[in-house]
N, C-alpha and C. Protein backbone atom coordinates (compact mmCIF):
# COMPACT_ATOMS: atom_id res chain seq x y z
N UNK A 1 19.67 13.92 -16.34
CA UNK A 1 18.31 13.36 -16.28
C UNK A 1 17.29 14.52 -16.32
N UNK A 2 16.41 14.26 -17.01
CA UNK A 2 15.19 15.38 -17.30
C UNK A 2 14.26 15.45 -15.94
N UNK A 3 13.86 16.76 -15.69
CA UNK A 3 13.13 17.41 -14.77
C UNK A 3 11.88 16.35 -14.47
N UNK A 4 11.29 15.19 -15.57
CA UNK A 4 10.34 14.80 -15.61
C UNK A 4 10.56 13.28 -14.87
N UNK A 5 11.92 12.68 -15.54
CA UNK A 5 12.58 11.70 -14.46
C UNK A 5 12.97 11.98 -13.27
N UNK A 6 13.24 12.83 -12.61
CA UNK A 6 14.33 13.29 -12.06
C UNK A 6 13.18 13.21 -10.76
N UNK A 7 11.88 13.97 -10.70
CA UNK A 7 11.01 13.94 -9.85
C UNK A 7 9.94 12.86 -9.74
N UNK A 8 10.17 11.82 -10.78
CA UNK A 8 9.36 10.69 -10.62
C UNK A 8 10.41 9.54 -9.89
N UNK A 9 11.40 9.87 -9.85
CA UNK A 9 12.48 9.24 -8.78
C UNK A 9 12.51 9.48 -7.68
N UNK A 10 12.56 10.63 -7.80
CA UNK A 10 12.75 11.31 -6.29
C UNK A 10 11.39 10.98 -5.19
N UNK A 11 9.93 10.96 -5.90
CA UNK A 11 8.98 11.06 -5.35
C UNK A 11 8.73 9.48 -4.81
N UNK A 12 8.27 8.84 -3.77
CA UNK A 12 7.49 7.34 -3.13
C UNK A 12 6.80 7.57 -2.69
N UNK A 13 6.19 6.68 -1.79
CA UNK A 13 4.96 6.49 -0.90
C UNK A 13 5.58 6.29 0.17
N UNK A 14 5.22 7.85 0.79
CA UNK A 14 5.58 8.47 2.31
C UNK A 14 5.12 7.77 2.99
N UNK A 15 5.61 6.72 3.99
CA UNK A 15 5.26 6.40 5.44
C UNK A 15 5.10 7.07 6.19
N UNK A 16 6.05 7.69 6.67
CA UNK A 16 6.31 8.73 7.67
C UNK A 16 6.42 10.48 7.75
N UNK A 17 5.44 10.87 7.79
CA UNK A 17 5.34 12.30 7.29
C UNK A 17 5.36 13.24 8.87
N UNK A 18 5.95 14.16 8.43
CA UNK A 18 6.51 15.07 9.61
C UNK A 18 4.96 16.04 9.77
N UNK A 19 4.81 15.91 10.76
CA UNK A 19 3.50 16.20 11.20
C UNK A 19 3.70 17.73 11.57
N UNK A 20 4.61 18.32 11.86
CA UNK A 20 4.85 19.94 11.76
C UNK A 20 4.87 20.67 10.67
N UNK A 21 4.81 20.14 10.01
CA UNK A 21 4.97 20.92 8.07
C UNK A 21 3.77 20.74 7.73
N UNK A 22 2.92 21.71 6.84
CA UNK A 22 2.09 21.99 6.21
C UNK A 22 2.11 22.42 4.72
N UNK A 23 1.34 21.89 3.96
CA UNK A 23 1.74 22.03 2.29
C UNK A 23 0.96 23.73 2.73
N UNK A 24 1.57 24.68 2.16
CA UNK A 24 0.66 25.80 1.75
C UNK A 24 -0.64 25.91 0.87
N UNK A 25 -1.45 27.15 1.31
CA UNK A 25 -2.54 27.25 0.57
C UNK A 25 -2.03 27.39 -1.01
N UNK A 26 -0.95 28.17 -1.25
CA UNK A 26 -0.56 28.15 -2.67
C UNK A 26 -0.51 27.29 -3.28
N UNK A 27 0.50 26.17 -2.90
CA UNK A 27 0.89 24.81 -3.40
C UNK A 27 -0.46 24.23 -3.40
N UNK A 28 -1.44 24.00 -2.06
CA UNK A 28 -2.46 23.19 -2.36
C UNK A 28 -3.45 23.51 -3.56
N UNK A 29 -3.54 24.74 -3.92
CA UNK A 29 -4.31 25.65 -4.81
C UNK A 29 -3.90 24.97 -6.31
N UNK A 30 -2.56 24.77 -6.61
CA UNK A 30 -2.17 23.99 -7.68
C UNK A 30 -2.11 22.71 -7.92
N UNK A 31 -1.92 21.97 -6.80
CA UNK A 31 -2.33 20.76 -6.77
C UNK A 31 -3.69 20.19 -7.15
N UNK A 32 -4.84 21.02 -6.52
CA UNK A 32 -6.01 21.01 -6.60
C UNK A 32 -6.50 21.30 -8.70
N UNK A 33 -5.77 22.32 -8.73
CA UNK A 33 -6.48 22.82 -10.41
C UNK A 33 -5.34 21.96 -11.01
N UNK A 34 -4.43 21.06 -11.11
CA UNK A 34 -3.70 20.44 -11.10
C UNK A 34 -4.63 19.45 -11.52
N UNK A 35 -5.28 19.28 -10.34
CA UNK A 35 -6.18 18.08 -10.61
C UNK A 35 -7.85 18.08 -11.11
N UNK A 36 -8.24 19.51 -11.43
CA UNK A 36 -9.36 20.11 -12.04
C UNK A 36 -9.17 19.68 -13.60
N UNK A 37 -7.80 19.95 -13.86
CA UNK A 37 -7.68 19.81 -15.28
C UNK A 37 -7.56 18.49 -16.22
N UNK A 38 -7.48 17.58 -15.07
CA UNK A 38 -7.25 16.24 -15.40
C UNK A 38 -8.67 15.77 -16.60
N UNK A 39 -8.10 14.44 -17.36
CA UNK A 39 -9.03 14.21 -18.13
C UNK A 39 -9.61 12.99 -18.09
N UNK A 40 -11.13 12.88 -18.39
CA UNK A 40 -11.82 11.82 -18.09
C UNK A 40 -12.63 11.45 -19.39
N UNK A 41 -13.17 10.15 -19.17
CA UNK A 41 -14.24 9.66 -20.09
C UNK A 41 -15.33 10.96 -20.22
N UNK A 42 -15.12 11.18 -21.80
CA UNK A 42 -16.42 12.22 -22.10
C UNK A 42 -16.35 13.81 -21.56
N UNK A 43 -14.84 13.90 -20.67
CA UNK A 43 -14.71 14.69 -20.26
C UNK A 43 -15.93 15.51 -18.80
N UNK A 44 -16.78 13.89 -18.68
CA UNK A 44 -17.42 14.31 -17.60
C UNK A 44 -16.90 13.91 -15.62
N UNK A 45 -15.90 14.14 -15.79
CA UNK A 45 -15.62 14.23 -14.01
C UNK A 45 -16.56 13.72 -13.01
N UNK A 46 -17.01 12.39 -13.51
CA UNK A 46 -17.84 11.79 -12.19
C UNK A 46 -17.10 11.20 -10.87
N UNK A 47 -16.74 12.32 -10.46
CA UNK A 47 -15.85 12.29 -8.95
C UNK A 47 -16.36 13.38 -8.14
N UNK A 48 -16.30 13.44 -6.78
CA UNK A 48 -15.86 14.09 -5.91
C UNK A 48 -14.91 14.47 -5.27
N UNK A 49 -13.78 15.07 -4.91
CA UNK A 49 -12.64 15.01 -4.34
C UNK A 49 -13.10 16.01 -2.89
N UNK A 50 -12.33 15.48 -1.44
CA UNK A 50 -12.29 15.75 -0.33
C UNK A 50 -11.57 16.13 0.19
N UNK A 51 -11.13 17.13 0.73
CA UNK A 51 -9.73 17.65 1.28
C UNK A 51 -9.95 18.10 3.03
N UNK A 52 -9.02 16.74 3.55
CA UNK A 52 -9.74 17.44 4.69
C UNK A 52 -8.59 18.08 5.76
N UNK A 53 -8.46 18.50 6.53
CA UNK A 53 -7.11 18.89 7.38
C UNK A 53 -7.84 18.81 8.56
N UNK A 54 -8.72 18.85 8.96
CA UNK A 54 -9.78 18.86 10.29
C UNK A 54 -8.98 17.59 11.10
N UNK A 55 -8.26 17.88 12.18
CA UNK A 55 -7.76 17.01 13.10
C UNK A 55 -8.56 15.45 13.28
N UNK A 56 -9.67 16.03 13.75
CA UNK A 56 -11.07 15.29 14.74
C UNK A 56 -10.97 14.29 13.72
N UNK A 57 -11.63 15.23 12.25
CA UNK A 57 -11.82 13.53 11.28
C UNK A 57 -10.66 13.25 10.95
N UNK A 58 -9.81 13.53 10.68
CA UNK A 58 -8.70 12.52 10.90
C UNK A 58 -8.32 11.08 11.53
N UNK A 59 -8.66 11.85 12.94
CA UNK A 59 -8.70 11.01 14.13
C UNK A 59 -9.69 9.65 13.48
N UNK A 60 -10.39 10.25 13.53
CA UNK A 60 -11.80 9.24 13.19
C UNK A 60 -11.55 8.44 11.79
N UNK A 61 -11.01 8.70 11.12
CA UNK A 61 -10.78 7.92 9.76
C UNK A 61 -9.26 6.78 9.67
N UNK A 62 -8.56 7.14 11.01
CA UNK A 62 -7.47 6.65 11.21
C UNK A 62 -7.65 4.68 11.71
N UNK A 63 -8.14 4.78 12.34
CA UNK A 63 -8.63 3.34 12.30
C UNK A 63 -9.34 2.48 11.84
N UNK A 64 -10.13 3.05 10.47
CA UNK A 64 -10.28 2.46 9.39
C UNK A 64 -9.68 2.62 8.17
N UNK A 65 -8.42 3.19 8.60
CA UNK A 65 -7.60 3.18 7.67
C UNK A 65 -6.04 2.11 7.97
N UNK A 66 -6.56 1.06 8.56
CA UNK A 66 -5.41 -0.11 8.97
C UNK A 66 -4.78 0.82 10.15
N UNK A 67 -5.02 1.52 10.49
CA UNK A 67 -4.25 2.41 11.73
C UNK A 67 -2.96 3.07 11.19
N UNK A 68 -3.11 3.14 10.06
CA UNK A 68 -1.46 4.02 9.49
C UNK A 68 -1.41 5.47 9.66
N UNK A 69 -0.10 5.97 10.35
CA UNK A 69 -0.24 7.28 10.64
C UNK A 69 -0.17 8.18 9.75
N UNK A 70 0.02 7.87 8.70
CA UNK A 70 -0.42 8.85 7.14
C UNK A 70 -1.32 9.87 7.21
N UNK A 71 -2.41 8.86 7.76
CA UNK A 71 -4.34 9.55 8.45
C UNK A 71 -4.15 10.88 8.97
N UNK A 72 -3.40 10.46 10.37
CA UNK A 72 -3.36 11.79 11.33
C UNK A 72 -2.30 12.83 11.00
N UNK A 73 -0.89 12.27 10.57
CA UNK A 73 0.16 13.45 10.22
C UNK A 73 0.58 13.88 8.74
N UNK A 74 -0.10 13.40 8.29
CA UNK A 74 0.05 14.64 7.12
C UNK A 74 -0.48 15.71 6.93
N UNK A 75 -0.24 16.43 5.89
CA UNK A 75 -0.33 18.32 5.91
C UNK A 75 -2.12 17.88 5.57
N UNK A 76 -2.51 17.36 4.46
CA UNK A 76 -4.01 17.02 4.08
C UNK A 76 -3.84 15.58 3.86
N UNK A 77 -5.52 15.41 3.82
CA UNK A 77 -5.61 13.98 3.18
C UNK A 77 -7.02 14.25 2.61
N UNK A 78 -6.39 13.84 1.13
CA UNK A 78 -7.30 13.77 -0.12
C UNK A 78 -8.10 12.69 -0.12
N UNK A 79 -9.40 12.30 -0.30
CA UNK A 79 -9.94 11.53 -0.54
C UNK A 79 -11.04 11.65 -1.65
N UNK A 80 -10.88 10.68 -2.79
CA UNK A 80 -11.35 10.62 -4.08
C UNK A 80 -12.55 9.71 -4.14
N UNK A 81 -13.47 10.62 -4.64
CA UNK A 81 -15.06 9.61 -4.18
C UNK A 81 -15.56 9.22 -5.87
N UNK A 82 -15.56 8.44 -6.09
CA UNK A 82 -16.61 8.32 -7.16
C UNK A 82 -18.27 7.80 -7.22
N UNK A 83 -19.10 8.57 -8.47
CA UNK A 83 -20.29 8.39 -7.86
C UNK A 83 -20.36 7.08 -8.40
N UNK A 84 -21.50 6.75 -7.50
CA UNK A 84 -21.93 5.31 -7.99
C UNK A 84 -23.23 5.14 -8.87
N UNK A 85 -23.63 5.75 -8.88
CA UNK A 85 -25.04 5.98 -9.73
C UNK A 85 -25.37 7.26 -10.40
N UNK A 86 -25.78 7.32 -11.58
CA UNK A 86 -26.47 8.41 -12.44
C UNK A 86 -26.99 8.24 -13.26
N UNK A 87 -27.75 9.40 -13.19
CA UNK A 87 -29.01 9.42 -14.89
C UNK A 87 -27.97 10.59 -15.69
N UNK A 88 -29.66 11.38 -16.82
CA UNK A 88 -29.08 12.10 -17.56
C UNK A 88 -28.28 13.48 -16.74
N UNK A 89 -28.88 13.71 -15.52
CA UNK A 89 -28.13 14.90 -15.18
C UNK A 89 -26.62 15.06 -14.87
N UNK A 90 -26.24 13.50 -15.21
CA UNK A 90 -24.60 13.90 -15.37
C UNK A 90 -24.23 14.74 -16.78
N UNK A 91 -24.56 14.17 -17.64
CA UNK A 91 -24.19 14.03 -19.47
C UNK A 91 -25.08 15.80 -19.34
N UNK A 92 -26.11 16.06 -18.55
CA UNK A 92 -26.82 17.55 -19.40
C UNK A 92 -25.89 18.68 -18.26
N UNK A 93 -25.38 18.15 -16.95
CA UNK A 93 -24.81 18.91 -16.86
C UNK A 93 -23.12 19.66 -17.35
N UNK A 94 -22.73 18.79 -17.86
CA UNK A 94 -21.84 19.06 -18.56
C UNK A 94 -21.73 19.88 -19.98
N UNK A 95 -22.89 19.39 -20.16
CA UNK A 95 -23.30 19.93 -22.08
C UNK A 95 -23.35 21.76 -21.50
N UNK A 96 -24.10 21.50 -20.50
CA UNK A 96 -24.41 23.50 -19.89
C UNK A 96 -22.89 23.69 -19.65
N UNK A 97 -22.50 23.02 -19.29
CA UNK A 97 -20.69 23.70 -18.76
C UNK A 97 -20.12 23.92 -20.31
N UNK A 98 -20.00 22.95 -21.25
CA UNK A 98 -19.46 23.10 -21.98
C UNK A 98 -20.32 24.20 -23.31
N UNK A 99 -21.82 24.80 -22.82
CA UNK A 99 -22.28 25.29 -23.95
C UNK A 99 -21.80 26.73 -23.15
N UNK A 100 -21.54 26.72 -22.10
CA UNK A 100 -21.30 28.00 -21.34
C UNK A 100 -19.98 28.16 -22.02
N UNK A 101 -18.77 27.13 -21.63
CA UNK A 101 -17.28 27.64 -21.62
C UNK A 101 -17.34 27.68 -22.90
N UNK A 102 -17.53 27.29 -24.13
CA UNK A 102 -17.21 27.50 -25.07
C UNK A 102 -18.34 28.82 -25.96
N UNK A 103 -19.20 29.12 -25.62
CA UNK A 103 -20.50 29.71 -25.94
C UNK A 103 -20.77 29.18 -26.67
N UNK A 104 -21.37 27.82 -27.25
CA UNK A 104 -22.01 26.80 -28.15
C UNK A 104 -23.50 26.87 -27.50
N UNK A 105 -24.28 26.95 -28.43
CA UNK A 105 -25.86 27.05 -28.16
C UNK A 105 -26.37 25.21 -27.64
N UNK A 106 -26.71 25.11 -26.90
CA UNK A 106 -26.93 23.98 -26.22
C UNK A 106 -27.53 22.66 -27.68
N UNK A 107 -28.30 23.64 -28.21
CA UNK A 107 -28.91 22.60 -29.57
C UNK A 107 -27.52 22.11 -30.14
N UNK A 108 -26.70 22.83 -30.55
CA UNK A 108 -25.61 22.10 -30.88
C UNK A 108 -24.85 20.96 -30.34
N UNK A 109 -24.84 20.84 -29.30
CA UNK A 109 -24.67 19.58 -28.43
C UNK A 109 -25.37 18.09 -28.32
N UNK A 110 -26.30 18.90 -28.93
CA UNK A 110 -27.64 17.77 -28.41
C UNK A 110 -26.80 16.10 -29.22
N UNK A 111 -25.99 15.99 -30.17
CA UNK A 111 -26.02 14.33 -30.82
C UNK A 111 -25.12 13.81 -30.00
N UNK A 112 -24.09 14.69 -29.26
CA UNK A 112 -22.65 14.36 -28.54
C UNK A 112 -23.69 13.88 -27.14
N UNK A 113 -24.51 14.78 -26.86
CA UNK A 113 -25.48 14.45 -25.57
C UNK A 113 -26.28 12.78 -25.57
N UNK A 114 -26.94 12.82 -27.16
CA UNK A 114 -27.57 11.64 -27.36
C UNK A 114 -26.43 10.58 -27.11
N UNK A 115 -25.26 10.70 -27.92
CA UNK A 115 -24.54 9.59 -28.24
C UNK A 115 -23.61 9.38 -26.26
N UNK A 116 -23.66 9.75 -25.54
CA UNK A 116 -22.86 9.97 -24.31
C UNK A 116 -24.21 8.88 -23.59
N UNK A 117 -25.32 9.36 -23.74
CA UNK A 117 -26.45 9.17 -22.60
C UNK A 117 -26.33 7.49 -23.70
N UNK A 118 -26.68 7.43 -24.66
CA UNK A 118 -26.59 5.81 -25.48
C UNK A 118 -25.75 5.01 -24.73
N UNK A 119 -24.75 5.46 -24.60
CA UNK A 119 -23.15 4.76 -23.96
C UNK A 119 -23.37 4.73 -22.79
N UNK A 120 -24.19 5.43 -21.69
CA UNK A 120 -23.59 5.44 -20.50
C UNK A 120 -24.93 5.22 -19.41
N UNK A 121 -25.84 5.46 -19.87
CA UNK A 121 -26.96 5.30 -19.04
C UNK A 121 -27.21 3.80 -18.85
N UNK A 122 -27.37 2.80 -20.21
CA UNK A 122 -28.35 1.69 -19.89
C UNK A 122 -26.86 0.69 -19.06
N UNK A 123 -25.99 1.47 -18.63
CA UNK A 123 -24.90 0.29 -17.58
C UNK A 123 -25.51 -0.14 -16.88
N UNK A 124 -25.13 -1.35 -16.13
CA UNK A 124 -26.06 -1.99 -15.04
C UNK A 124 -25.10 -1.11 -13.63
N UNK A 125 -25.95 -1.00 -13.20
CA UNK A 125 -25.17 -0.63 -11.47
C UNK A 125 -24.02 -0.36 -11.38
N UNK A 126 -23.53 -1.48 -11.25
CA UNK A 126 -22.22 -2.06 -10.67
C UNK A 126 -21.40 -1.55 -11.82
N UNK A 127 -21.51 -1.64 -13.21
CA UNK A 127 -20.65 -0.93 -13.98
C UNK A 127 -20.11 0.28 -14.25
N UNK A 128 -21.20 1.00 -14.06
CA UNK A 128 -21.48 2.47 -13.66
C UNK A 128 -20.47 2.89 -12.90
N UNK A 129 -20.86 2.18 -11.58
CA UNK A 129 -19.39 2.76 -10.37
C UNK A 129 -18.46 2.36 -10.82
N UNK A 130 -17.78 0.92 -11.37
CA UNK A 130 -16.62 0.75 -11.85
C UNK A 130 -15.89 1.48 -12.87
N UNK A 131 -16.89 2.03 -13.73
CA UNK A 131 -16.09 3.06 -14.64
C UNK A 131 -16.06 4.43 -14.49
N UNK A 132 -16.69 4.76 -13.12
CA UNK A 132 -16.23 6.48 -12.11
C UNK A 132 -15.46 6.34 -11.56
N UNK A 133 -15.24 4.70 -10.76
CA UNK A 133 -13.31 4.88 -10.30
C UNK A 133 -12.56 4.61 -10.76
N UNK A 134 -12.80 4.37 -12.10
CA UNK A 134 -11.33 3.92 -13.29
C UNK A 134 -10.91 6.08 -13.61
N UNK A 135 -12.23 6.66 -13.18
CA UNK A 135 -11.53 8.19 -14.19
C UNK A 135 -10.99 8.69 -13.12
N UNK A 136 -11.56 8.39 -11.64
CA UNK A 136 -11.11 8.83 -10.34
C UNK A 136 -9.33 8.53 -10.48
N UNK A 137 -8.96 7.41 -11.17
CA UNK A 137 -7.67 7.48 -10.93
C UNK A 137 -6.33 8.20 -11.80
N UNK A 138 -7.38 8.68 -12.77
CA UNK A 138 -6.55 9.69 -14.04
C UNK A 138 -6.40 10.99 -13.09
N UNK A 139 -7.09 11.33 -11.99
CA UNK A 139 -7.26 12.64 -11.63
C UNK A 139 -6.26 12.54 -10.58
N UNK A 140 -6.37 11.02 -9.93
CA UNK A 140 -5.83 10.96 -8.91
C UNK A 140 -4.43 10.82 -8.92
N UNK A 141 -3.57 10.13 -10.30
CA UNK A 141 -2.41 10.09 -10.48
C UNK A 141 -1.78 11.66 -10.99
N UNK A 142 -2.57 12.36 -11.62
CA UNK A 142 -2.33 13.74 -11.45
C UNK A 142 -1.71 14.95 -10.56
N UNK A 143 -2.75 14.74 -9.73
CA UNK A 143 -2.24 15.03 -8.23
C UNK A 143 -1.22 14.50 -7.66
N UNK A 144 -0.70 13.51 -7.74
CA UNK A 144 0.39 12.52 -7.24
C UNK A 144 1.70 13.11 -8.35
N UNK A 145 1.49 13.24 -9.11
CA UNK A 145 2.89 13.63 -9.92
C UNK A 145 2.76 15.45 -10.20
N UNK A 146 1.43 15.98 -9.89
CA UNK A 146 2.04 17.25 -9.57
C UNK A 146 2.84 17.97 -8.04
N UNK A 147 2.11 16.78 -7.12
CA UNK A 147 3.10 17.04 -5.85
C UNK A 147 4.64 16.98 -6.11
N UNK A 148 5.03 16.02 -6.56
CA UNK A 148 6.30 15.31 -7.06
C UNK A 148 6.71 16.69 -7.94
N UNK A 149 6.48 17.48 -8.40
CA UNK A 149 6.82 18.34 -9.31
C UNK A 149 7.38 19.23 -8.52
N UNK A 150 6.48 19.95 -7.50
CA UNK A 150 6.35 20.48 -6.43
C UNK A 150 6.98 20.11 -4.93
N UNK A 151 7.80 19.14 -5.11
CA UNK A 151 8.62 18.63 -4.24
C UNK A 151 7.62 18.35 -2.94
N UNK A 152 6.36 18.21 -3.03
CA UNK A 152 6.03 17.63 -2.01
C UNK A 152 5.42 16.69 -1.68
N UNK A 153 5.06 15.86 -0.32
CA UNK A 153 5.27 14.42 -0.63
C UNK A 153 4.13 13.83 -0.41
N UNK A 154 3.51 12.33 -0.80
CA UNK A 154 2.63 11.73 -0.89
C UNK A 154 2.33 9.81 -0.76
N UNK A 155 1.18 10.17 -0.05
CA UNK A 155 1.08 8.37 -0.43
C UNK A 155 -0.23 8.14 -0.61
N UNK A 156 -0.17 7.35 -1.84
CA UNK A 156 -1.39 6.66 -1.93
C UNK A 156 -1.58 5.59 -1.28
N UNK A 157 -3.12 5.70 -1.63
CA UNK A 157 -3.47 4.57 -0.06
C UNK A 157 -4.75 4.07 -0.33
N UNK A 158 -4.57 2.95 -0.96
CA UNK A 158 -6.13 1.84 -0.83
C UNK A 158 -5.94 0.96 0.43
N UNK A 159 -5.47 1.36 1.81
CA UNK A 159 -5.73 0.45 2.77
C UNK A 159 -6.55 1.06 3.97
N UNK A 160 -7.84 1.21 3.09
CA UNK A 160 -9.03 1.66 4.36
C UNK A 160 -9.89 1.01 3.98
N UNK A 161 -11.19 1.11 4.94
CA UNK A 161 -12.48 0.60 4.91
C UNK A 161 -13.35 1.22 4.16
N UNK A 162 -13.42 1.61 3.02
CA UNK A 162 -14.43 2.46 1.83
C UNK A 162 -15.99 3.03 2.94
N UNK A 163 -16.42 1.86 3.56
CA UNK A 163 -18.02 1.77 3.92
C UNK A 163 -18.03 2.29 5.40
N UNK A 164 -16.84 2.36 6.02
CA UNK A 164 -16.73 3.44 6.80
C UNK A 164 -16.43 4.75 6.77
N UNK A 165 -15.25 4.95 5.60
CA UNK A 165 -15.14 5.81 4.75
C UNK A 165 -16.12 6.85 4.78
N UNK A 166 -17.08 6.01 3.47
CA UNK A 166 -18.69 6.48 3.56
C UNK A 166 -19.54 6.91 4.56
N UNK A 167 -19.52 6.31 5.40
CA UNK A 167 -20.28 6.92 7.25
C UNK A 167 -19.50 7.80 7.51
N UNK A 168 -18.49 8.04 7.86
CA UNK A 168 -17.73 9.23 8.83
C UNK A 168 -18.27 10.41 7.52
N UNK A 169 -18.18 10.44 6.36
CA UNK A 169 -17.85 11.51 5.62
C UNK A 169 -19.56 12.12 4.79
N UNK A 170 -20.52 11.02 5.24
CA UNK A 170 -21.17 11.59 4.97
C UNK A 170 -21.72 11.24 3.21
N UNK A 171 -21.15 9.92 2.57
CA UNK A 171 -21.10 9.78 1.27
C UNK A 171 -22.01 9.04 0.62
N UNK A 172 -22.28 8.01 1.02
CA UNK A 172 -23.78 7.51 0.58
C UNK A 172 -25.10 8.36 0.26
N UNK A 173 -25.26 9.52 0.78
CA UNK A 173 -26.60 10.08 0.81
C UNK A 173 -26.04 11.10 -0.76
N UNK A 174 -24.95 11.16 -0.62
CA UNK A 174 -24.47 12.01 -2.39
C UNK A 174 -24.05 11.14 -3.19
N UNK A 175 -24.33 9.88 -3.02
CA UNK A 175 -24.41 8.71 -4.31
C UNK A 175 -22.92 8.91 -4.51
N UNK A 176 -21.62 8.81 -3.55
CA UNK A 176 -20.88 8.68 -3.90
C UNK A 176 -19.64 7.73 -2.97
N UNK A 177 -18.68 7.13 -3.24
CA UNK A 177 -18.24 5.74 -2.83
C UNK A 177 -16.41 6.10 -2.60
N UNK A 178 -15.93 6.60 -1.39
CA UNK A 178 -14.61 6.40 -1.26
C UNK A 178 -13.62 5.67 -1.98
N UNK A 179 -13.21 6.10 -3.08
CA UNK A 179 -12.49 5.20 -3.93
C UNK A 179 -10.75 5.05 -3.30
N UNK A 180 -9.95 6.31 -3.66
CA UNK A 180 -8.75 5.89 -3.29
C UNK A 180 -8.34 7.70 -2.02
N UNK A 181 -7.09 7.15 -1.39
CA UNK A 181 -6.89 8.04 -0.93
C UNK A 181 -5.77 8.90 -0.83
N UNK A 182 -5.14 10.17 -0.72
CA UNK A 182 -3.94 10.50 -1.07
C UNK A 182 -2.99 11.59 0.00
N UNK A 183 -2.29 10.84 0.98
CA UNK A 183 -1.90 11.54 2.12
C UNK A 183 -0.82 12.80 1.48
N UNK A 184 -1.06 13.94 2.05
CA UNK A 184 0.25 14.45 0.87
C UNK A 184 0.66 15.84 2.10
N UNK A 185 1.55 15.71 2.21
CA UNK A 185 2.63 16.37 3.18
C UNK A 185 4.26 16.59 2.62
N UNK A 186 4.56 16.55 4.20
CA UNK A 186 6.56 16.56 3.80
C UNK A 186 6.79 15.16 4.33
N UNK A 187 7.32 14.84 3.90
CA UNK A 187 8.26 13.63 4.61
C UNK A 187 9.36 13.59 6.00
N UNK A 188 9.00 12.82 7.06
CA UNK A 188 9.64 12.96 7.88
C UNK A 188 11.15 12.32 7.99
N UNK A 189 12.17 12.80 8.61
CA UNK A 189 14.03 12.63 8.68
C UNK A 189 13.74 11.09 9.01
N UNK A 190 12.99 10.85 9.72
CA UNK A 190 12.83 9.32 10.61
C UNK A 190 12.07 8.56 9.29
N UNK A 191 12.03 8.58 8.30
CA UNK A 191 11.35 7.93 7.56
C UNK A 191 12.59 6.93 6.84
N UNK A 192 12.74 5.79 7.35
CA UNK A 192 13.58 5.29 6.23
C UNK A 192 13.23 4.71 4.86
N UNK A 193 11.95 4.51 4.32
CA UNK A 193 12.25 4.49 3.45
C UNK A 193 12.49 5.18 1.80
N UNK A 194 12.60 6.56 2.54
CA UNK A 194 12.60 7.49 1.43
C UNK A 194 14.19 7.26 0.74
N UNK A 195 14.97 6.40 2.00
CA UNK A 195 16.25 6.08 0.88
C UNK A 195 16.76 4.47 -0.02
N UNK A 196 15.54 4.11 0.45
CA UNK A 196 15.58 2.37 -0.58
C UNK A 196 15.41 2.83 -1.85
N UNK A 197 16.17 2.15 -2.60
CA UNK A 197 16.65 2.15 -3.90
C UNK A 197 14.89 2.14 -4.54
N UNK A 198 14.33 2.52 -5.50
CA UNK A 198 13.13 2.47 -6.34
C UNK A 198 13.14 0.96 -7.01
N UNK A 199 12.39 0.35 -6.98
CA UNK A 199 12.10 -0.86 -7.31
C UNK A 199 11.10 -0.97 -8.09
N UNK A 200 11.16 -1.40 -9.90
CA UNK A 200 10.43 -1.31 -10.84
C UNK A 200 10.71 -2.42 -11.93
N UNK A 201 10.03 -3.31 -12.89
CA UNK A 201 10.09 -4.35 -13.77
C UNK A 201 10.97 -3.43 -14.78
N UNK A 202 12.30 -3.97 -15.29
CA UNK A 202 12.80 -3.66 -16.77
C UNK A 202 11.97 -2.54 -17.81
N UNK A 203 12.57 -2.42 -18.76
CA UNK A 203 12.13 -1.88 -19.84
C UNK A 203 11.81 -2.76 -20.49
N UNK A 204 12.71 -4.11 -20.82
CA UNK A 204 12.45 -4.92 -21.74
C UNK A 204 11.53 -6.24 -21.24
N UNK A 205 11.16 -5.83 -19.62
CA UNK A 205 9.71 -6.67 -18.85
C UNK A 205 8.97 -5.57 -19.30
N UNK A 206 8.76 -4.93 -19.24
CA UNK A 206 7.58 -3.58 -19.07
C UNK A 206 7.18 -3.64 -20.32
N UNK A 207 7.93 -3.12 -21.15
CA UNK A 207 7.48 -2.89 -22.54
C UNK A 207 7.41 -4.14 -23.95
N UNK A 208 6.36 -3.79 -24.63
CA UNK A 208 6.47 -4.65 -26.06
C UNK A 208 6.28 -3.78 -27.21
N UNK A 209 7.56 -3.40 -28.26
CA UNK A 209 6.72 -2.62 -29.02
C UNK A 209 6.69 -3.90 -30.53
N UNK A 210 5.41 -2.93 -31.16
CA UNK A 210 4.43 -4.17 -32.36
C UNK A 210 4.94 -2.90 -33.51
């Protein structure tokens, strides 16, 4: 079995994470540009990502997070914000990133700029945020299968309160909305279910080819 199966098997959603182990700054360092490199609509990254290890908020995010001990004992816990609102200074700040990284004179940009701000500005509200946490999760499954690469372990986790989320962390006032979250540690010996069989629909449920 290939290196690429082999760790998408191996890897689940840690219940029980051994609260004495710590992912290293190295490993986290790759995980992180791991997840820098990820790709989005337009290639503009309307996310925030949160990394916190701070005990206290932990503490504090643990009971709006259904009370699962994921919160408090894992090595970090990632939390993926997407914004909920923007004008042009999303689309012009990017054009500067990209007239920088590539040295392209900003005028050159300008129709990719027009045609981005056409597409993306006149959304209503609510659409806006829905399509910053659809890219939040390209970045976020990233991270999740470079841990897995990296043999170390993770759970995703949509079972918190977003709008408390938002209060403890400080996120509303940066126009941005707790989307998903990603406990990522070692796995603890007491964890049973790191040995239940993987449970997934067929190939021939899963797939249709035309």
């Amino acid at each position: 079995m290939s290196n690429i199966l082999e760790n998408r098997t191996w890897r689940y959603a840690t219940k029980k994470f051994d609260s004495t182990k710590r992912v290293s700054d190295e490993d986290l360092e790759l995980l992180l540009e791991a997840t820098r490199l990820s790709a989005s609509s337009y290639g503009l990254q309307p996310y925030h990502i949160f990394v916190i290890t701070d005990q206290e908020t932990k503490e504090k995010l643990r009971p709006v997070s259904w009370g699962q001990s994921q919160i408090t004992d894992a090595s970090h816990i990632i939390v993926f914000a997407n914004v909920t609102d923007f004008g042009e200074e999303l689309m012009d700040g990017y054009l500067e990133n990209v007239s920088s990284t590539r040295n392209i004179p900003t005028e050159g940009l300008q129709g990719y700029g027009d045609f981005m701000k056409s597409k993306l500005l006149e959304l209503p509200l609510e659409t806006k945020s829905i399509w910053a946490s659809k890219q939040v999760y390209i970045a976020f499954s990233n991270m999740m299968q470079a841990a897995a690469e990296l043999k170390i372990d993770t759970c995703p986790m949509e079972g918190f309160q977003a709008a408390a989320y938002n209060q403890i962390l400080g996120l509303e006032e940066k126009d941005l909305n707790a989307s998903v979250v990603l406990a990522v540690g070692y796995r603890s010996e007491e964890d049973e279910t790191q040995h239940y069989a993987k449970v997934r629909k067929s190939k021939e449920e899963l797939f249709t080819y035309i």
